[in-house]
N, C-alpha and C. Protein backbone atom coordinates (compact mmCIF):
# COMPACT_ATOMS: atom_id res chain seq x y z
N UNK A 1 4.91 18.39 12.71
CA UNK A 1 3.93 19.36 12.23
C UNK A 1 2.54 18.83 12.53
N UNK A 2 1.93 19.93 12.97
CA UNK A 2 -0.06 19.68 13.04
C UNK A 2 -0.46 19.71 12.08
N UNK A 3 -1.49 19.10 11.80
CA UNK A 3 -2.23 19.17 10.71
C UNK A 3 -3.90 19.60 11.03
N UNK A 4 -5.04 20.18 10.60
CA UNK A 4 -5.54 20.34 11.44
C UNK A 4 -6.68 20.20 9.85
N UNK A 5 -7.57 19.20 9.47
CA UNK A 5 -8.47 19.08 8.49
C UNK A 5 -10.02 19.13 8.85
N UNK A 6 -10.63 20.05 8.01
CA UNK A 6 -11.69 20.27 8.02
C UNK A 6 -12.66 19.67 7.35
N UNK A 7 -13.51 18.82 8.15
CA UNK A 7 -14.58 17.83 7.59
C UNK A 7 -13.88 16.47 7.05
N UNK A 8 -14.69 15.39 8.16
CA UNK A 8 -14.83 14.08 8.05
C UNK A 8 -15.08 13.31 7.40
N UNK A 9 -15.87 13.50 6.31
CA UNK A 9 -16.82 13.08 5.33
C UNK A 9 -15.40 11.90 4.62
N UNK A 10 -15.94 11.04 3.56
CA UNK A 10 -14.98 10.71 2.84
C UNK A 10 -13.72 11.05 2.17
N UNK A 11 -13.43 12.22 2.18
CA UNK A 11 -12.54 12.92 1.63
C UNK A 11 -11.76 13.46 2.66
N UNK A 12 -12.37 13.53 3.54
CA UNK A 12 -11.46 13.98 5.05
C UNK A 12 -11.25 12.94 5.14
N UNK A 13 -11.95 11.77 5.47
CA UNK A 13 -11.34 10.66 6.32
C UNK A 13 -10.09 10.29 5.72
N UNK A 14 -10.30 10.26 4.18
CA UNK A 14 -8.94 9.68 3.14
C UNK A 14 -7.75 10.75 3.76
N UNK A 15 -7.92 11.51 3.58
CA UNK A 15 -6.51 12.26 3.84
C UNK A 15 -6.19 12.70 5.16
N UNK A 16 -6.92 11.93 5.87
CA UNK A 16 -6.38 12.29 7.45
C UNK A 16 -5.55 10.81 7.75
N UNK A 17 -6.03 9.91 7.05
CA UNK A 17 -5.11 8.75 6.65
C UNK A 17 -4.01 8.55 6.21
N UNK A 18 -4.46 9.31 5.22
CA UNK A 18 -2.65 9.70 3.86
C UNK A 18 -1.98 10.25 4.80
N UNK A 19 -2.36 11.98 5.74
CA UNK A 19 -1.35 12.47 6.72
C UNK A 19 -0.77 11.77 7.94
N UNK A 20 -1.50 10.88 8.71
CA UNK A 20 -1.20 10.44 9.53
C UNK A 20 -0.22 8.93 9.01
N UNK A 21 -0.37 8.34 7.93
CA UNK A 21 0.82 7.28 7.78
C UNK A 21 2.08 7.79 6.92
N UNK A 22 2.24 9.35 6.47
CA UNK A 22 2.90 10.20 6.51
C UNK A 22 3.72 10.27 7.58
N UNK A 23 3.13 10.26 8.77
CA UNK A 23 3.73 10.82 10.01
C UNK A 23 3.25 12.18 10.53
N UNK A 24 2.32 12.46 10.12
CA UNK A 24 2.01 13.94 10.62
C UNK A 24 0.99 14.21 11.72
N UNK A 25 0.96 14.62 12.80
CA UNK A 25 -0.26 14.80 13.79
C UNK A 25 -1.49 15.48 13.40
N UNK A 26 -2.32 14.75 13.32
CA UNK A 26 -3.84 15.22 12.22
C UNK A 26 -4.69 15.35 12.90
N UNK A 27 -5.49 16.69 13.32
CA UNK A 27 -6.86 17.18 14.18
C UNK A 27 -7.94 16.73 13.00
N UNK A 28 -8.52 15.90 13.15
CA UNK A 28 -9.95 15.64 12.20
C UNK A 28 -11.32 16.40 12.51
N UNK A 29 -11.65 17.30 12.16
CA UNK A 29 -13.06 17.55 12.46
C UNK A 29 -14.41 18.03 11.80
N UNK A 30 -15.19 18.00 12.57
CA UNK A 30 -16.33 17.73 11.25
C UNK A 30 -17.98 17.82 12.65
N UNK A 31 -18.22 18.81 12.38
CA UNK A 31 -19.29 19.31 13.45
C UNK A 31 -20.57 18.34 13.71
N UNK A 32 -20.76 16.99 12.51
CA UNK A 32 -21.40 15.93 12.57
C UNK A 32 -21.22 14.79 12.92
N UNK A 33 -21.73 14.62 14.68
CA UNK A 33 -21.08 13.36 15.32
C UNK A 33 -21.28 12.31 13.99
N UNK A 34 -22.16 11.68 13.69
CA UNK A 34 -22.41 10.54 13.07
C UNK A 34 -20.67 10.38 11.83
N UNK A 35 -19.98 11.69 10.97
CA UNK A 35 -18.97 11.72 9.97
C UNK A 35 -17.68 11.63 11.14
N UNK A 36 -17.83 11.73 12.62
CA UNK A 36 -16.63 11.93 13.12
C UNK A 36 -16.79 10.13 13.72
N UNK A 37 -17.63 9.72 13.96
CA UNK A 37 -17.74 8.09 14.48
C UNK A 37 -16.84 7.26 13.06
N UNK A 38 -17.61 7.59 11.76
CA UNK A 38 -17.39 6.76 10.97
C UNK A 38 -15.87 6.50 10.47
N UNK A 39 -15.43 8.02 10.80
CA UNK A 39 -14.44 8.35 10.37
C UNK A 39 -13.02 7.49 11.73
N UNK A 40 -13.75 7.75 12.56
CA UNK A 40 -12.61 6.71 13.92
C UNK A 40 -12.51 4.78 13.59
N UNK A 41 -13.83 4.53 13.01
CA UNK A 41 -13.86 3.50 12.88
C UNK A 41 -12.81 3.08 11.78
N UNK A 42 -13.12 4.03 10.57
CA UNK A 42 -12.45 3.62 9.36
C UNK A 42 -10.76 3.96 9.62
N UNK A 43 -10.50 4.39 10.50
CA UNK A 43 -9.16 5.21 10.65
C UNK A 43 -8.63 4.07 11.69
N UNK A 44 -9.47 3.52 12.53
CA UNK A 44 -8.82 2.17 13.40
C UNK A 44 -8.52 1.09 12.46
N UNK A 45 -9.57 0.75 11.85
CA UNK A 45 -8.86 -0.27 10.63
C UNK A 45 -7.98 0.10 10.53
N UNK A 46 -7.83 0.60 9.21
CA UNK A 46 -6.47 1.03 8.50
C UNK A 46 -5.44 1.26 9.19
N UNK A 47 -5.36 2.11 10.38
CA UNK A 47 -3.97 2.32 11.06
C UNK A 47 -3.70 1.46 12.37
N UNK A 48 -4.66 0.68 12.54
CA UNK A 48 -4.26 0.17 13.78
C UNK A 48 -4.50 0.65 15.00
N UNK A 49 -4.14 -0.08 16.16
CA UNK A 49 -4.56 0.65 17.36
C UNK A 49 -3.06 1.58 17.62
N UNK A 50 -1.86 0.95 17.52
CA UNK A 50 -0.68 1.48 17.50
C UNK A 50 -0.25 2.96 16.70
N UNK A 51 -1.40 3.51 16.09
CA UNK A 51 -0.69 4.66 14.98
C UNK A 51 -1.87 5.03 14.86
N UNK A 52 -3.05 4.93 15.30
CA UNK A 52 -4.45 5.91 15.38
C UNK A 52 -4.16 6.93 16.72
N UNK A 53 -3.34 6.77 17.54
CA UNK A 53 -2.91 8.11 18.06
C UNK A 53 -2.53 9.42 17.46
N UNK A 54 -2.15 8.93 16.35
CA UNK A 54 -1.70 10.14 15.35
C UNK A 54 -2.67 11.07 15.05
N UNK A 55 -4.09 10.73 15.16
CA UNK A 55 -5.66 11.40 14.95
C UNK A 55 -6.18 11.67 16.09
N UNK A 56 -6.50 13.12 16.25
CA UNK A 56 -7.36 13.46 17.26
C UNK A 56 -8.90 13.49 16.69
N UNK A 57 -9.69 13.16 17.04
CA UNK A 57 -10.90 13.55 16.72
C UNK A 57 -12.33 14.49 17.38
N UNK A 58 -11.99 16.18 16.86
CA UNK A 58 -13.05 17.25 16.74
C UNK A 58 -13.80 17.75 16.79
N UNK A 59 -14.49 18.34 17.40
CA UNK A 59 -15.87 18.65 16.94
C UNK A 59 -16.18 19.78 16.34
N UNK A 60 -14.96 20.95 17.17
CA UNK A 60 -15.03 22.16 16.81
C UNK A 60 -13.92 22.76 16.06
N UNK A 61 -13.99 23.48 14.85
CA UNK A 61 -12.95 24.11 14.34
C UNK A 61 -12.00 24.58 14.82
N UNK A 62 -12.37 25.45 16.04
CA UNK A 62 -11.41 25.47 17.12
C UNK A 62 -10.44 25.00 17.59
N UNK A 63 -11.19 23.73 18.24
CA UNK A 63 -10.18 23.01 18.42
C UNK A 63 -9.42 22.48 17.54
N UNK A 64 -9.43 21.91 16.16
CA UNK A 64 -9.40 21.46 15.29
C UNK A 64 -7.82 22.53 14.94
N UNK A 65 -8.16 23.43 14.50
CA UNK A 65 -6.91 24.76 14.41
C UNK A 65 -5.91 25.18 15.61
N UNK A 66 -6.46 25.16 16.72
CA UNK A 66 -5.85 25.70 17.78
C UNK A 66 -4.26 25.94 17.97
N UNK A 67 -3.41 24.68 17.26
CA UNK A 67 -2.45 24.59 17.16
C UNK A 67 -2.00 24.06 16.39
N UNK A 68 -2.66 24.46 15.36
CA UNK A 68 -2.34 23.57 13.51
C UNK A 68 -1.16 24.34 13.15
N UNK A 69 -0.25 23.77 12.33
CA UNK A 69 0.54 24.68 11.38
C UNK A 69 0.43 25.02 10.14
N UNK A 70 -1.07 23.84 9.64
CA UNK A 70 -1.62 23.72 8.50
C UNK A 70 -3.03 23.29 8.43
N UNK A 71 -3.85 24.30 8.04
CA UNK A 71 -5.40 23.58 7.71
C UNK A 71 -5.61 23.53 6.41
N UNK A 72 -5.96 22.44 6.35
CA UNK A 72 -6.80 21.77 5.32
C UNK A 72 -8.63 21.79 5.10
N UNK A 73 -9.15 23.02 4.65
CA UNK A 73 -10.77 22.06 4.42
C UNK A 73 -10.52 21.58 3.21
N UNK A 74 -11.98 20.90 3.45
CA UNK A 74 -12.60 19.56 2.44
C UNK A 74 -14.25 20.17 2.77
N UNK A 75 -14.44 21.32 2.46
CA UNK A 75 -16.03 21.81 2.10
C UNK A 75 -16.17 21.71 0.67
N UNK A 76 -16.95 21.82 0.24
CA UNK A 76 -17.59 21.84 -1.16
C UNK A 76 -16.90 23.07 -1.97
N UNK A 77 -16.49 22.79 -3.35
CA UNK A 77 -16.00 23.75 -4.10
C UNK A 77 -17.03 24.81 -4.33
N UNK A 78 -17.61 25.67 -3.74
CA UNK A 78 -18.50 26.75 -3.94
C UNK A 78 -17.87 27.76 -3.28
N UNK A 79 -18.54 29.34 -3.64
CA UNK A 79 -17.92 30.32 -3.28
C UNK A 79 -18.30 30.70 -1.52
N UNK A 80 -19.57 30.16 -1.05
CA UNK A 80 -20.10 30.67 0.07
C UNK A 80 -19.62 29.70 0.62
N UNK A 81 -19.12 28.05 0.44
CA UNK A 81 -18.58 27.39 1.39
C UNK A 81 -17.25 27.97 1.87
N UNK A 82 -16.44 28.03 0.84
CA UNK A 82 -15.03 28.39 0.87
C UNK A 82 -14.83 29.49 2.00
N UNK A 83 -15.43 30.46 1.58
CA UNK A 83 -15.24 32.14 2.07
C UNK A 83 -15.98 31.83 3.39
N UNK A 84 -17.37 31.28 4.27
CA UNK A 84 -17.40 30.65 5.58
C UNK A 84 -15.83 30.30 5.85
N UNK A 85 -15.64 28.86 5.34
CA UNK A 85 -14.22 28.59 6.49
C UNK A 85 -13.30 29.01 6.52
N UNK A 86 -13.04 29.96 5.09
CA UNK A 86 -12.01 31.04 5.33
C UNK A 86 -11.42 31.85 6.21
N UNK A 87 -12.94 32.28 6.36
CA UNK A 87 -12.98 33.43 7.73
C UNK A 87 -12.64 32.93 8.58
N UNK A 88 -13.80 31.66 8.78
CA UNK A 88 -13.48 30.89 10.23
C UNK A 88 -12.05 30.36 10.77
N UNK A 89 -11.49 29.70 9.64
CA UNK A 89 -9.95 29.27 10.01
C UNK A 89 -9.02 30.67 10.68
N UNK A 90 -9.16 32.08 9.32
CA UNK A 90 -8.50 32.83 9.51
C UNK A 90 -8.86 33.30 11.06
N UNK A 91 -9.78 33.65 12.03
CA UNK A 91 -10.05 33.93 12.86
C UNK A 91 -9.44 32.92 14.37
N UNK A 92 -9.63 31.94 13.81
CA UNK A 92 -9.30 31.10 15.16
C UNK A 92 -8.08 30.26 14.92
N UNK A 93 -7.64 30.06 13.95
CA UNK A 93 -6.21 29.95 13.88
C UNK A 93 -4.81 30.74 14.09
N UNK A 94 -4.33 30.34 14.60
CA UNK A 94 -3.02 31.17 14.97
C UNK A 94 -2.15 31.77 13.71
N UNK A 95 -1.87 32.51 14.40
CA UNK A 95 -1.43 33.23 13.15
C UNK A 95 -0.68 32.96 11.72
N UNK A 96 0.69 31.99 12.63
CA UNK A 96 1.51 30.96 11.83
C UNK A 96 0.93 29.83 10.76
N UNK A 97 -0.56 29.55 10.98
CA UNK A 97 -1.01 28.88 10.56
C UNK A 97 -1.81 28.70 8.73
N UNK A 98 -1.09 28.13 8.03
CA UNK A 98 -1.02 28.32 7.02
C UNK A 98 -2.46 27.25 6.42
N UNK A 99 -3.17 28.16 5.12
CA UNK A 99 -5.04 27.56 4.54
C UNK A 99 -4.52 27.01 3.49
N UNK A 100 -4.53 25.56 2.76
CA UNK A 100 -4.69 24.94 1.62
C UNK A 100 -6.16 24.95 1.85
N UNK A 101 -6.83 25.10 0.57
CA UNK A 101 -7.79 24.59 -0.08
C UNK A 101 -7.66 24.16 -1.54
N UNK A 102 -8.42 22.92 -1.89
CA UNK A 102 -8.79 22.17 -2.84
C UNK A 102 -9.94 23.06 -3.89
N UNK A 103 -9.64 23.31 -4.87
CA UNK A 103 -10.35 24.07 -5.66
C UNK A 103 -9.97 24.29 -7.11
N UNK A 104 -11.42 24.03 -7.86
CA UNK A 104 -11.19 24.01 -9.62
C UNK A 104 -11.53 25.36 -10.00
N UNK A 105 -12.60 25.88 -9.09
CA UNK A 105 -13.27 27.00 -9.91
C UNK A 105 -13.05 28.22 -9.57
N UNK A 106 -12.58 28.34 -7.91
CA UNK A 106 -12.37 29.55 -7.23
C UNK A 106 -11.02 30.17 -7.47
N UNK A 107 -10.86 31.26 -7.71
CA UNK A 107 -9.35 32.35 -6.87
C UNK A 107 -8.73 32.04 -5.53
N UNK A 108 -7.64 31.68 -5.67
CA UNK A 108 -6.91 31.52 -4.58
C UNK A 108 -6.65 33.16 -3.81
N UNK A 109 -6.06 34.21 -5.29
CA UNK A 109 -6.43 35.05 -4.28
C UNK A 109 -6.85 36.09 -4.16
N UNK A 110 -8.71 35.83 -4.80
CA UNK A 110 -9.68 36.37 -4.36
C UNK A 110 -9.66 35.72 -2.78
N UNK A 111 -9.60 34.13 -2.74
CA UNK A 111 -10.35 33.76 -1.34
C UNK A 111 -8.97 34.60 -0.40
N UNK A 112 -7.76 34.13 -0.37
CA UNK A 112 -7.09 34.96 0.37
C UNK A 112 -7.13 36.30 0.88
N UNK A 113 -7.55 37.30 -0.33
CA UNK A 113 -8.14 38.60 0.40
C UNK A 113 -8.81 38.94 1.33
N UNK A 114 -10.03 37.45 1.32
CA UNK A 114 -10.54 37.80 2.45
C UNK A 114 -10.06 37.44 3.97
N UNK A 115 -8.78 37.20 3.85
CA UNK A 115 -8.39 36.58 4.78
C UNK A 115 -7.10 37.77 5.65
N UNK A 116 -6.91 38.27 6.83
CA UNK A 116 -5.29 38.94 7.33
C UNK A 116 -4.37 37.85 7.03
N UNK A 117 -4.40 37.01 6.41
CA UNK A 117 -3.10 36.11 6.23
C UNK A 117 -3.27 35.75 4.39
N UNK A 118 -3.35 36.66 3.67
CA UNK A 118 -3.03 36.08 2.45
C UNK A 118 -1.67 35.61 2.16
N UNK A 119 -1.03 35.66 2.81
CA UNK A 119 0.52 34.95 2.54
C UNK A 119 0.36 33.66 2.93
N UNK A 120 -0.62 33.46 3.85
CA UNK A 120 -0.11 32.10 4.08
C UNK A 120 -1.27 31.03 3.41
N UNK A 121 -1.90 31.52 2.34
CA UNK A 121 -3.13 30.61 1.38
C UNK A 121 -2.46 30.21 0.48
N UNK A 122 -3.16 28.90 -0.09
CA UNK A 122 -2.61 28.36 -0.84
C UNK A 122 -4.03 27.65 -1.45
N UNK A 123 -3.81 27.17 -3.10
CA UNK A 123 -4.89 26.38 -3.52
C UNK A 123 -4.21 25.24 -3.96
N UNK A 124 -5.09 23.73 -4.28
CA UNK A 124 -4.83 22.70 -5.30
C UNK A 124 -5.69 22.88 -5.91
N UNK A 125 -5.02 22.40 -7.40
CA UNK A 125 -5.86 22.93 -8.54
C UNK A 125 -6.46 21.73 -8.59
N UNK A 126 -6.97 21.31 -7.90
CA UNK A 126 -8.26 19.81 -7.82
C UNK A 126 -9.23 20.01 -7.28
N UNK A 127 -10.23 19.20 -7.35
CA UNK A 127 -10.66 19.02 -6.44
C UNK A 127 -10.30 17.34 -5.31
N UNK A 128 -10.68 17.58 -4.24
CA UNK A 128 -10.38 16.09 -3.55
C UNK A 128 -11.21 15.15 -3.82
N UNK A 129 -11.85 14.79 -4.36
CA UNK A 129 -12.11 13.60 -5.43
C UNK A 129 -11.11 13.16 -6.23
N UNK A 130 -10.68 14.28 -6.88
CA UNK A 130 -9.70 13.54 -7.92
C UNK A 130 -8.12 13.70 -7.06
N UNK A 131 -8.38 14.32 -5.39
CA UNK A 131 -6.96 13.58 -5.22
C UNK A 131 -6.94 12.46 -4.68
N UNK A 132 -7.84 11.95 -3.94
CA UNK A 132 -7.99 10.63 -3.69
C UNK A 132 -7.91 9.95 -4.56
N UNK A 133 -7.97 9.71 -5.75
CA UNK A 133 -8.10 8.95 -7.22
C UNK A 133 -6.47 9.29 -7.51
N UNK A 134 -5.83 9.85 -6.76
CA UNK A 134 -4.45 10.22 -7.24
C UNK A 134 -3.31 8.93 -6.89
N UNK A 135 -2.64 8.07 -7.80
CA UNK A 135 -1.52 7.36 -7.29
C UNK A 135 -0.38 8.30 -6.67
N UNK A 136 0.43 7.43 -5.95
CA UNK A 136 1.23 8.27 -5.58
C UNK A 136 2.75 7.80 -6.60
N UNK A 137 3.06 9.66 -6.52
CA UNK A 137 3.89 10.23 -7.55
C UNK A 137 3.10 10.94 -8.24
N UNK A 138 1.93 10.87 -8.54
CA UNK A 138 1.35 11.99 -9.54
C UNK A 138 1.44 12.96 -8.90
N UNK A 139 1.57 14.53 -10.26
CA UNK A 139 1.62 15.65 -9.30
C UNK A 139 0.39 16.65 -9.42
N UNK A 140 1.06 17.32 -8.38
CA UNK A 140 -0.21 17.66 -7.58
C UNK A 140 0.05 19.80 -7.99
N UNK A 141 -0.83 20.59 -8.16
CA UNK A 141 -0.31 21.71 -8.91
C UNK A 141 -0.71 22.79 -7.94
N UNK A 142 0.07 23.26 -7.10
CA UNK A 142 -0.61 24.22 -5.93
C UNK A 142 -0.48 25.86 -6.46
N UNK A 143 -1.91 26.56 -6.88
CA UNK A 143 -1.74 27.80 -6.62
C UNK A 143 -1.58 28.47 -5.56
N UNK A 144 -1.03 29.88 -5.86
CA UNK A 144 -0.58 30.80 -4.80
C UNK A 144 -1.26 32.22 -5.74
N UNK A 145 -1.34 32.75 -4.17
CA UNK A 145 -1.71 34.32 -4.18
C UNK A 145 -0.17 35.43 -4.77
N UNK A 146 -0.56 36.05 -5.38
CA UNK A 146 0.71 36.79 -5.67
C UNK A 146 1.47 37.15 -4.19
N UNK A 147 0.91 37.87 -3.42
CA UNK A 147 1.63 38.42 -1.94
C UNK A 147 1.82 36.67 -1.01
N UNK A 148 2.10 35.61 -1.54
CA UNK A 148 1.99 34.42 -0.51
C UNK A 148 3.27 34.53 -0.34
N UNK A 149 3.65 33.81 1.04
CA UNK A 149 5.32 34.06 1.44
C UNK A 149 5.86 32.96 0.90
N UNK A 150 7.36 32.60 0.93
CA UNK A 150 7.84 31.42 0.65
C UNK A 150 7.85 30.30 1.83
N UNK A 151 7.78 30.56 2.96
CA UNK A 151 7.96 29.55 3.63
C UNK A 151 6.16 28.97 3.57
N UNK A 152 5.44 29.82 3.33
CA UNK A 152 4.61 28.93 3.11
C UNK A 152 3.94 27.83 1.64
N UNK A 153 4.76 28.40 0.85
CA UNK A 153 4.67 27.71 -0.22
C UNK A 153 5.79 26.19 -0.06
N UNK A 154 6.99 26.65 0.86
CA UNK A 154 8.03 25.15 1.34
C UNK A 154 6.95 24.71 2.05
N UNK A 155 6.33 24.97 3.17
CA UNK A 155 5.50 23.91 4.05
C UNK A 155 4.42 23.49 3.10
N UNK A 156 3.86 23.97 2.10
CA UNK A 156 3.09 22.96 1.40
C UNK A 156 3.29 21.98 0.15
N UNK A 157 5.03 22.47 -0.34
CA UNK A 157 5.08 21.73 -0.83
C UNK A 157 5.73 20.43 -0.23
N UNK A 158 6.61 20.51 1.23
CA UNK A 158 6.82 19.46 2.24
C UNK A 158 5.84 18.36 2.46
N UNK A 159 4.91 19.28 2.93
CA UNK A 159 3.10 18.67 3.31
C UNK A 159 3.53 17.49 1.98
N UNK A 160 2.94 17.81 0.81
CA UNK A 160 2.50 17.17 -0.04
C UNK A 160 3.45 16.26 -0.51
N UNK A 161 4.84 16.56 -0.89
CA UNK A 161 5.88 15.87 -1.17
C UNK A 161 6.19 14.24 -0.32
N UNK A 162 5.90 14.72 1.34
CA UNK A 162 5.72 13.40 2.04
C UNK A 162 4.97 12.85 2.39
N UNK A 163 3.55 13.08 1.45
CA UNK A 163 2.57 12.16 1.39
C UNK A 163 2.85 11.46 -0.21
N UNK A 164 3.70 11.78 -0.74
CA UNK A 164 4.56 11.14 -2.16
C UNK A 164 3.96 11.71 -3.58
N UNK A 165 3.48 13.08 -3.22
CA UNK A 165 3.10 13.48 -4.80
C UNK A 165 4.33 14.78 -4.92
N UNK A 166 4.35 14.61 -6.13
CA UNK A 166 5.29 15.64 -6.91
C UNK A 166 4.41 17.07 -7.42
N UNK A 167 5.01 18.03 -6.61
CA UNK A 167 4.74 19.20 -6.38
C UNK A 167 4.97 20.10 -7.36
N UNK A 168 4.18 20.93 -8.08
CA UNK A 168 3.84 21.66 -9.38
C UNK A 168 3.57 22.98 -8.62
N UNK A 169 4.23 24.22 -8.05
CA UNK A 169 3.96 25.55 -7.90
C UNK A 169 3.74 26.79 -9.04
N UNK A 170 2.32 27.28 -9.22
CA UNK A 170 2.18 28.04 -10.07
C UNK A 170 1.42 29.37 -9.58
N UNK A 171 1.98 30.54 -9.48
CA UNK A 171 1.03 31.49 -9.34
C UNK A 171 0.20 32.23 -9.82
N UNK A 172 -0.50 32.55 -9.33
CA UNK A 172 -2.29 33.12 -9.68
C UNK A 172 -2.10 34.90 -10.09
N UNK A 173 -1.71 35.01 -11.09
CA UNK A 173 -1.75 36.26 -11.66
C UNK A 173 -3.17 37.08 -11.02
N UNK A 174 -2.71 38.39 -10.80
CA UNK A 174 -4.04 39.26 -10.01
C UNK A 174 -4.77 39.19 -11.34
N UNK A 175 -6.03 39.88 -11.03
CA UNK A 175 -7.45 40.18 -11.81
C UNK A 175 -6.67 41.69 -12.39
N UNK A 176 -7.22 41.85 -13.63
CA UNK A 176 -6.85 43.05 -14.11
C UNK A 176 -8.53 43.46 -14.65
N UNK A 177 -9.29 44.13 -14.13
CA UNK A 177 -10.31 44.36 -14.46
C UNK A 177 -10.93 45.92 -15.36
């Protein structure tokens, strides 16, 4: 499986780490040469020269998605960040390609609406701060959109399960307004 994570910053770099000694093929990207350098450096440590193949490194979302089976951002928990890469993923990602986002405050699926693929969104009820702060085995609590399919709720709880957290699926009752 591809993995295809959005933004370099510390929180990308951590979990392009966690995925790749997982075993998973991880597109890193992050539109700021200076977060995509730091991020190769810190990713050669840790994995070596032997298993930093596992990381491509990005510039463009594009590329970054092109052939993901799963994107991941790591933008800021706000409503105008979210709903930007929403679009953006939903647009240049293939179709198959299934959106986790990390989020305390937002609708999984409000943000999904805005998306032709609300089946395949998904939220963690975190933010990535506190999953990096996460040992492994703690679990991890993924919302879903009422209309989300099941195979995409198995590929994220796979995703997460073999990076070693224990997977909590709960769905996001619609808005009754």
């Amino acid at each position: 499986m591809q993995v295809a994570i959005i933004g370099a910053g510390p929180l990308g770099r951590w979990l392009a780490l966690a995925a790749a000694r997982a075993g998973y093929r991880v597109l890193l990207e992050d539109v700021m040469p200076a977060n995509l350098h730091h991020a190769q450096e810190y990713l050669r440590q840790q994995l070596g020269p032997a298993a930093l193949p596992m990381v491509k490194f990005v510039s463009m979302i594009e590329d970054a998605v092109r052939e993901a089976d799963l994107a991941i951002d790591c933008v800021p928990d706000e409503l105008e960040s979210k709903l930007e890469i929403f679009c953006l993923l939903d647009r240049m990602a293939p179709p198959r390609t299934a959106l986790i986002t990390p989020t305390t405050r937002l609708s999984i699926a409000d943000l999904a609406s805005c998306t032709y693929r609300a089946d395949k969104c998904v939220a963690l009820a975190l933010d990535m701060r506190e999953l990096a702060g996460l040992s492994e085995g703690s679990e991890i609590v993924m919302r879903t959109p009422p209309q989300v399919a099941e195979e995409t709720v198995t590929l994220g709880r796979e995703f997460w399960t073999r990076m070693g957290y224990a997977v909590r699926v709960e769905s996001e009752l619609p808005f009754k307004g």
